[in-house]
PDB file of N, CA and C in Angstrom:
ATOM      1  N   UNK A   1     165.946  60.997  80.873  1.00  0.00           N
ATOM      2  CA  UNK A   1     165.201  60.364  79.809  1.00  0.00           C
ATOM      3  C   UNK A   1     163.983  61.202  79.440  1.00  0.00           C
ATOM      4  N   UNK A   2     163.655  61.289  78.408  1.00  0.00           N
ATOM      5  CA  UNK A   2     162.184  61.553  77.717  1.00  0.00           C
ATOM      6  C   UNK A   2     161.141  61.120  78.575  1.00  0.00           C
ATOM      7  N   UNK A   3     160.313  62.056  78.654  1.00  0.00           N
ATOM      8  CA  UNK A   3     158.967  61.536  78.750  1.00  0.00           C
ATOM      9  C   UNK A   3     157.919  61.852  77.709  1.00  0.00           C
ATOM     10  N   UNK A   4     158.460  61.812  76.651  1.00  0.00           N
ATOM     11  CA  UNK A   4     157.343  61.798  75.461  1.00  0.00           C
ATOM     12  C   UNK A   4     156.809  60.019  75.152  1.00  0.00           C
ATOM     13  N   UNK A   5     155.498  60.488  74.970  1.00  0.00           N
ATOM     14  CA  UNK A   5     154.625  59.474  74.738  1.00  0.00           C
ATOM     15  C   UNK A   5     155.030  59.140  73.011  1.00  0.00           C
ATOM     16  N   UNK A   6     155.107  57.805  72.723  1.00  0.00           N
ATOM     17  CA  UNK A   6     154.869  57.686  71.652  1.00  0.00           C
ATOM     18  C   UNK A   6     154.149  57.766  70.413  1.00  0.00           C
ATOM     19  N   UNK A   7     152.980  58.432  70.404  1.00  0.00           N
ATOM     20  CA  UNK A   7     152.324  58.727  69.489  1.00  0.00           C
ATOM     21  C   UNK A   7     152.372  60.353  69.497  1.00  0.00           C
ATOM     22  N   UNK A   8     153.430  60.776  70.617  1.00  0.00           N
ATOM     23  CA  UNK A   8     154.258  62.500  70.405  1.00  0.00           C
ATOM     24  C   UNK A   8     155.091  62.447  69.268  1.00  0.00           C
ATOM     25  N   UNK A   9     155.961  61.302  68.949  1.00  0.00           N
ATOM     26  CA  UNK A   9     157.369  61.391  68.256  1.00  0.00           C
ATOM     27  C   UNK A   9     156.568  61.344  67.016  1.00  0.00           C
ATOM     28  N   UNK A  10     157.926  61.546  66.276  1.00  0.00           N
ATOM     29  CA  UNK A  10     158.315  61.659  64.860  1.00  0.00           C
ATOM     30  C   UNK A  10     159.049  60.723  64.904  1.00  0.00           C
ATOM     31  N   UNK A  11     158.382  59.326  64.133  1.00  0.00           N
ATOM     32  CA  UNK A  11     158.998  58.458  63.862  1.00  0.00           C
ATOM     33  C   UNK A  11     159.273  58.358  62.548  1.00  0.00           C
ATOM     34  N   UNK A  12     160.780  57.678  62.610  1.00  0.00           N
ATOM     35  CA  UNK A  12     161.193  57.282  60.403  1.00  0.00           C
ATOM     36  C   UNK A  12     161.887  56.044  60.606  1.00  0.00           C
ATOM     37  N   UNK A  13     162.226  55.462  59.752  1.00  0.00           N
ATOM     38  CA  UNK A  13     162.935  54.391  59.259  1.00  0.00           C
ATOM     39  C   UNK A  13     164.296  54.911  58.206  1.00  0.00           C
ATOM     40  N   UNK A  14     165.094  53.643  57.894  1.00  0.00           N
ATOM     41  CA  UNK A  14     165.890  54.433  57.171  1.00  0.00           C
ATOM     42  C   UNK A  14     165.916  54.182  56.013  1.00  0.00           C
ATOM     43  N   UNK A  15     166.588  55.082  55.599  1.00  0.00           N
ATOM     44  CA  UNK A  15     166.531  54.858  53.780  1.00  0.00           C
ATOM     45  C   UNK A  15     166.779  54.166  52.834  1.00  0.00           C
ATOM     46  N   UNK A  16     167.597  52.976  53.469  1.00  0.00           N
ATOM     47  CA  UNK A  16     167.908  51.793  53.204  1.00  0.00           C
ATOM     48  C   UNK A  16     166.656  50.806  53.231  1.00  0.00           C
ATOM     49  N   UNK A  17     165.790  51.233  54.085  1.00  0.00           N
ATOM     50  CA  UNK A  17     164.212  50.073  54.213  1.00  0.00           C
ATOM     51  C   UNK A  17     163.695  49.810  53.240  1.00  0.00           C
ATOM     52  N   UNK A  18     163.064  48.818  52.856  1.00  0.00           N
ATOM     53  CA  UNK A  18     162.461  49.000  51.488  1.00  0.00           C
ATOM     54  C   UNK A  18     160.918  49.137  51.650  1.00  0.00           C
ATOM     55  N   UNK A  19     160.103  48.749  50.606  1.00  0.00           N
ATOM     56  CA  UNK A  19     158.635  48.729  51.312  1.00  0.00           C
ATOM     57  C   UNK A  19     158.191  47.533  50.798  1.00  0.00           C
ATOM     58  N   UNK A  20     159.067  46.615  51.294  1.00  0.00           N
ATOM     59  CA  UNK A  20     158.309  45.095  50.998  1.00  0.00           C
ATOM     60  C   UNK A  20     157.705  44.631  52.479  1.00  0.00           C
ATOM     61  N   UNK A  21     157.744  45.529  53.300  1.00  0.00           N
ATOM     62  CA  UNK A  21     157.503  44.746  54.881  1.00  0.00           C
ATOM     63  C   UNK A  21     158.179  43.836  55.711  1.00  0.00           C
ATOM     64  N   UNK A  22     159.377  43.989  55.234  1.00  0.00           N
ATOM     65  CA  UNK A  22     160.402  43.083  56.272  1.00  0.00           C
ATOM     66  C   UNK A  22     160.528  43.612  57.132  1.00  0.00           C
ATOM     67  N   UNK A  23     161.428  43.201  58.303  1.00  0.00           N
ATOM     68  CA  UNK A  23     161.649  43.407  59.648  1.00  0.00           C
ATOM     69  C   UNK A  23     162.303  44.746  59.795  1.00  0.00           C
ATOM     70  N   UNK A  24     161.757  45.903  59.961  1.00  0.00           N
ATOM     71  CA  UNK A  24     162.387  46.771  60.597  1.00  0.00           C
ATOM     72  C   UNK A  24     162.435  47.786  61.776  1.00  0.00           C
ATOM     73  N   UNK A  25     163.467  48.337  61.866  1.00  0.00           N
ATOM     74  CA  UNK A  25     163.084  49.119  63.032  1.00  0.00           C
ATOM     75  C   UNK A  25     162.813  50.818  62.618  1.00  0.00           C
ATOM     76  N   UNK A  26     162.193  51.252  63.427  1.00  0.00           N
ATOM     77  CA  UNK A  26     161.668  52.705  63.439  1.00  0.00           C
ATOM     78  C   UNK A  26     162.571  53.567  64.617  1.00  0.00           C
ATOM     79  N   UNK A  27     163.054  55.065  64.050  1.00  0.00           N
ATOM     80  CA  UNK A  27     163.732  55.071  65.473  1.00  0.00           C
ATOM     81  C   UNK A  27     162.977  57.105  65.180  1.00  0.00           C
ATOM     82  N   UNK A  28     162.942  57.398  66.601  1.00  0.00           N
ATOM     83  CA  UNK A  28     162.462  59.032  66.930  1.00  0.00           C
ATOM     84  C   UNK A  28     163.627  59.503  68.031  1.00  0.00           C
ATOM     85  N   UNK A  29     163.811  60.872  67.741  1.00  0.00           N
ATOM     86  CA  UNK A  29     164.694  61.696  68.317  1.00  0.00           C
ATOM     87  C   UNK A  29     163.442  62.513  69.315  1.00  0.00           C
ATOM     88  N   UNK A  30     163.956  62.694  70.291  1.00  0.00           N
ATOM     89  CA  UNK A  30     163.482  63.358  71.526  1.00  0.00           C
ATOM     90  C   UNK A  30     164.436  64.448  72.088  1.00  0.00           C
ATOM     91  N   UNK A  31     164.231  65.171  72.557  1.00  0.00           N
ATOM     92  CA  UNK A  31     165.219  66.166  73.674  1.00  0.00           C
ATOM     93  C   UNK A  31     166.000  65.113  74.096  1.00  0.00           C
ATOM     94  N   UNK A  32     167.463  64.885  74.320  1.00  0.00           N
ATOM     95  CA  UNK A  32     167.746  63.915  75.064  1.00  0.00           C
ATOM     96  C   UNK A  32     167.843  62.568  74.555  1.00  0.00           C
ATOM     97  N   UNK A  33     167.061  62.160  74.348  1.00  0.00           N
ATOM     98  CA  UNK A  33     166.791  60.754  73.809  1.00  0.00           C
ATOM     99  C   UNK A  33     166.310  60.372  72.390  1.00  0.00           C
ATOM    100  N   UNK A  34     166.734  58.622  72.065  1.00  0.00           N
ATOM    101  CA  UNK A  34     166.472  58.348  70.922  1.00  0.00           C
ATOM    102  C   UNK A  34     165.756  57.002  71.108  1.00  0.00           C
ATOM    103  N   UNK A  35     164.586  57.238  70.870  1.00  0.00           N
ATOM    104  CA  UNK A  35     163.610  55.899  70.462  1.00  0.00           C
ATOM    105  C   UNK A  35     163.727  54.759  69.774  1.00  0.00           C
ATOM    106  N   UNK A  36     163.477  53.572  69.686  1.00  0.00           N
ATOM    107  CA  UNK A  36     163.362  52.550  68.990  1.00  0.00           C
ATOM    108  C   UNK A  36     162.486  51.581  68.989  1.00  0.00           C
ATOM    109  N   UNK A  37     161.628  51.381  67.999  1.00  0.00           N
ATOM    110  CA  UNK A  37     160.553  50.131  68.081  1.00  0.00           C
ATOM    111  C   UNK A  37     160.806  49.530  66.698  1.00  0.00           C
ATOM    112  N   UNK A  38     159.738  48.292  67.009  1.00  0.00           N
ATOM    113  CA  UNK A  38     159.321  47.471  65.831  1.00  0.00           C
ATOM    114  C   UNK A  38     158.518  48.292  64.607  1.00  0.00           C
ATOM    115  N   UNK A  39     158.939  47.904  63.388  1.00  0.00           N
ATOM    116  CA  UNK A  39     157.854  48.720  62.972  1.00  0.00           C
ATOM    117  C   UNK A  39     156.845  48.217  62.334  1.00  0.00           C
ATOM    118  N   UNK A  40     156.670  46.725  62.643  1.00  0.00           N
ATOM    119  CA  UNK A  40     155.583  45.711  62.540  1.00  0.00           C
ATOM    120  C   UNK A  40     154.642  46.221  64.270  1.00  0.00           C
ATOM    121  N   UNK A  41     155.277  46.381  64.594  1.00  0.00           N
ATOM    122  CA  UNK A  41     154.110  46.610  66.021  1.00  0.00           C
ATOM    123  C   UNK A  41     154.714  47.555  67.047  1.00  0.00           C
ATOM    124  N   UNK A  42     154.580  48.871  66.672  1.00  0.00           N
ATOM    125  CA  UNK A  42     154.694  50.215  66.783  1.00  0.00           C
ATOM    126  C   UNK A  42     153.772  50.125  68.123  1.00  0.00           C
ATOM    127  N   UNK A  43     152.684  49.891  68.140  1.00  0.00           N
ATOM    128  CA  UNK A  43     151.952  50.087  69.952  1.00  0.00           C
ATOM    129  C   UNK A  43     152.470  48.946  70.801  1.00  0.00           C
ATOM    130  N   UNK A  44     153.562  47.827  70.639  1.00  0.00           N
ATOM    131  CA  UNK A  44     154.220  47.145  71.833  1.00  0.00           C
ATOM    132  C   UNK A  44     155.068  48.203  72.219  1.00  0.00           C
ATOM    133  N   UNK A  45     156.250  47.701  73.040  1.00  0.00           N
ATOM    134  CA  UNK A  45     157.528  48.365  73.805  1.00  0.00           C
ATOM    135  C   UNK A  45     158.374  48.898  73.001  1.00  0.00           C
ATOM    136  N   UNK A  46     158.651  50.388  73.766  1.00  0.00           N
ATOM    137  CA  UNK A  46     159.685  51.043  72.922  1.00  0.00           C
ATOM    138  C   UNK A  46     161.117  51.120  73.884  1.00  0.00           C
ATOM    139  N   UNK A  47     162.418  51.072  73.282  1.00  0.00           N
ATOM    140  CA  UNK A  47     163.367  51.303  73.662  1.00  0.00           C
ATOM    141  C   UNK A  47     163.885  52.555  73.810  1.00  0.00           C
ATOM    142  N   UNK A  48     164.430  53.258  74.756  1.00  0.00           N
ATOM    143  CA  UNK A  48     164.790  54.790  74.875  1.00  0.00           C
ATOM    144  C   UNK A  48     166.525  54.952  75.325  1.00  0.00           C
ATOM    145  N   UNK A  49     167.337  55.401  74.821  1.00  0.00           N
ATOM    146  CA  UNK A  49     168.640  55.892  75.372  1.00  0.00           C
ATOM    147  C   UNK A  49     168.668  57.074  74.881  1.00  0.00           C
ATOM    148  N   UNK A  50     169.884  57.711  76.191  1.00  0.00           N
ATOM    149  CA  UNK A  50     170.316  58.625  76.095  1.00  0.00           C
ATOM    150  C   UNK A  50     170.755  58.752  74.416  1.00  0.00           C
ATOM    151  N   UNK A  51     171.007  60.242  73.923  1.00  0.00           N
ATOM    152  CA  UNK A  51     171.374  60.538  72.671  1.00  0.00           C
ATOM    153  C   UNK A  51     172.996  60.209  72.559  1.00  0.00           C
ATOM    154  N   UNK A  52     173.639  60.084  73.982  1.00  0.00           N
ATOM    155  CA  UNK A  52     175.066  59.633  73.955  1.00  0.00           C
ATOM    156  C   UNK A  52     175.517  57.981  73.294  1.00  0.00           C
ATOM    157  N   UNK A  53     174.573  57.191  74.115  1.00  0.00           N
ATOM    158  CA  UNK A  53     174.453  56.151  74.360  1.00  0.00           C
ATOM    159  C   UNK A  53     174.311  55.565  73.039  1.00  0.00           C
ATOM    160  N   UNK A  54     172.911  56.051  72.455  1.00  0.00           N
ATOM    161  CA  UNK A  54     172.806  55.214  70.670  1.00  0.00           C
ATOM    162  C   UNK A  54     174.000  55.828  70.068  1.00  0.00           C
ATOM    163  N   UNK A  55     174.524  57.464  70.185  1.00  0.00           N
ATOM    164  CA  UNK A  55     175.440  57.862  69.345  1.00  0.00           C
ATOM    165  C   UNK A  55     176.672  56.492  69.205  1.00  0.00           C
ATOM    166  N   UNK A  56     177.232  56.019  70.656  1.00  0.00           N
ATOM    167  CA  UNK A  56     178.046  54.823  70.583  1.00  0.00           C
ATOM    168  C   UNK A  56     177.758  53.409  70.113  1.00  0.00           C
ATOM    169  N   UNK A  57     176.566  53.182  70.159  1.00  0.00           N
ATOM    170  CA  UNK A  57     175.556  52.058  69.731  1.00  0.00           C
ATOM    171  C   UNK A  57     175.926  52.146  68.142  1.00  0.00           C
ATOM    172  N   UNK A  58     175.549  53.311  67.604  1.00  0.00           N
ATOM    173  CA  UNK A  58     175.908  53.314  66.048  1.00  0.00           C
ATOM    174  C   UNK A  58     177.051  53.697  65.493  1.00  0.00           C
ATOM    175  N   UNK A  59     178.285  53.758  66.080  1.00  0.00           N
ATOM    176  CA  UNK A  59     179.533  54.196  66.167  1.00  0.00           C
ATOM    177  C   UNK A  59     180.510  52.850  65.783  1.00  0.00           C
ATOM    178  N   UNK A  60     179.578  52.152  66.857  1.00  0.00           N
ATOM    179  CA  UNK A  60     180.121  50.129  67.193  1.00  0.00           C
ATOM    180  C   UNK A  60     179.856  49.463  65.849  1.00  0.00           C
ATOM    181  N   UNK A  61     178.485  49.461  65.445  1.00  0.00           N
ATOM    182  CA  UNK A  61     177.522  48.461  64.214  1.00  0.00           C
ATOM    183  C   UNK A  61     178.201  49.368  63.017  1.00  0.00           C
ATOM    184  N   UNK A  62     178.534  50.634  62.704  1.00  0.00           N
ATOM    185  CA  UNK A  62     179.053  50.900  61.592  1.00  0.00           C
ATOM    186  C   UNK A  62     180.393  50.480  61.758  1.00  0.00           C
ATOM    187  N   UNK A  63     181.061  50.483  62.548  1.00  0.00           N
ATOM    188  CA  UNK A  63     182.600  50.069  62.468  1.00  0.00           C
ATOM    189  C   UNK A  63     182.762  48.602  62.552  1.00  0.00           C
ATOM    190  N   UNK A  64     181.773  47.747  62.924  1.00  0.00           N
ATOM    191  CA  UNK A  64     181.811  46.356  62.747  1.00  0.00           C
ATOM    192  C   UNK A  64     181.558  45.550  61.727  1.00  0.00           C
TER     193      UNK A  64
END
């Protein structure tokens, strides 16, 4: 796993987000790993997997 601190990453959203402020998530690529937070509250808890792991994560939600 990463040990980059979060205010290291390069965080984005996707292009689909709009900018009305609804619920979304923010995600950063790391060596290794891929980040995920709120992006209403970016300094709570972030989620980290392997780059394998989300690759299947988003493999599942697009094919579902």
């Amino acid at each position: 796993m990463s040990t980059a601190e979060p205010e290291c990453l390069s965080w984005f959203k996707s292009s689909y987000s709009g900018n009305e402020g609804g619920a979304c998530l923010e995600v950063a690529v790391a060596p290794g790993t891929v980040h995920v937070r709120d992006s209403k509250a970016p300094a709570r808890a972030q989620l980290a997997s392997r780059r394998s792991e989300w690759a299947a994560f988003v493999d599942f939600a697009v094919g579902h």
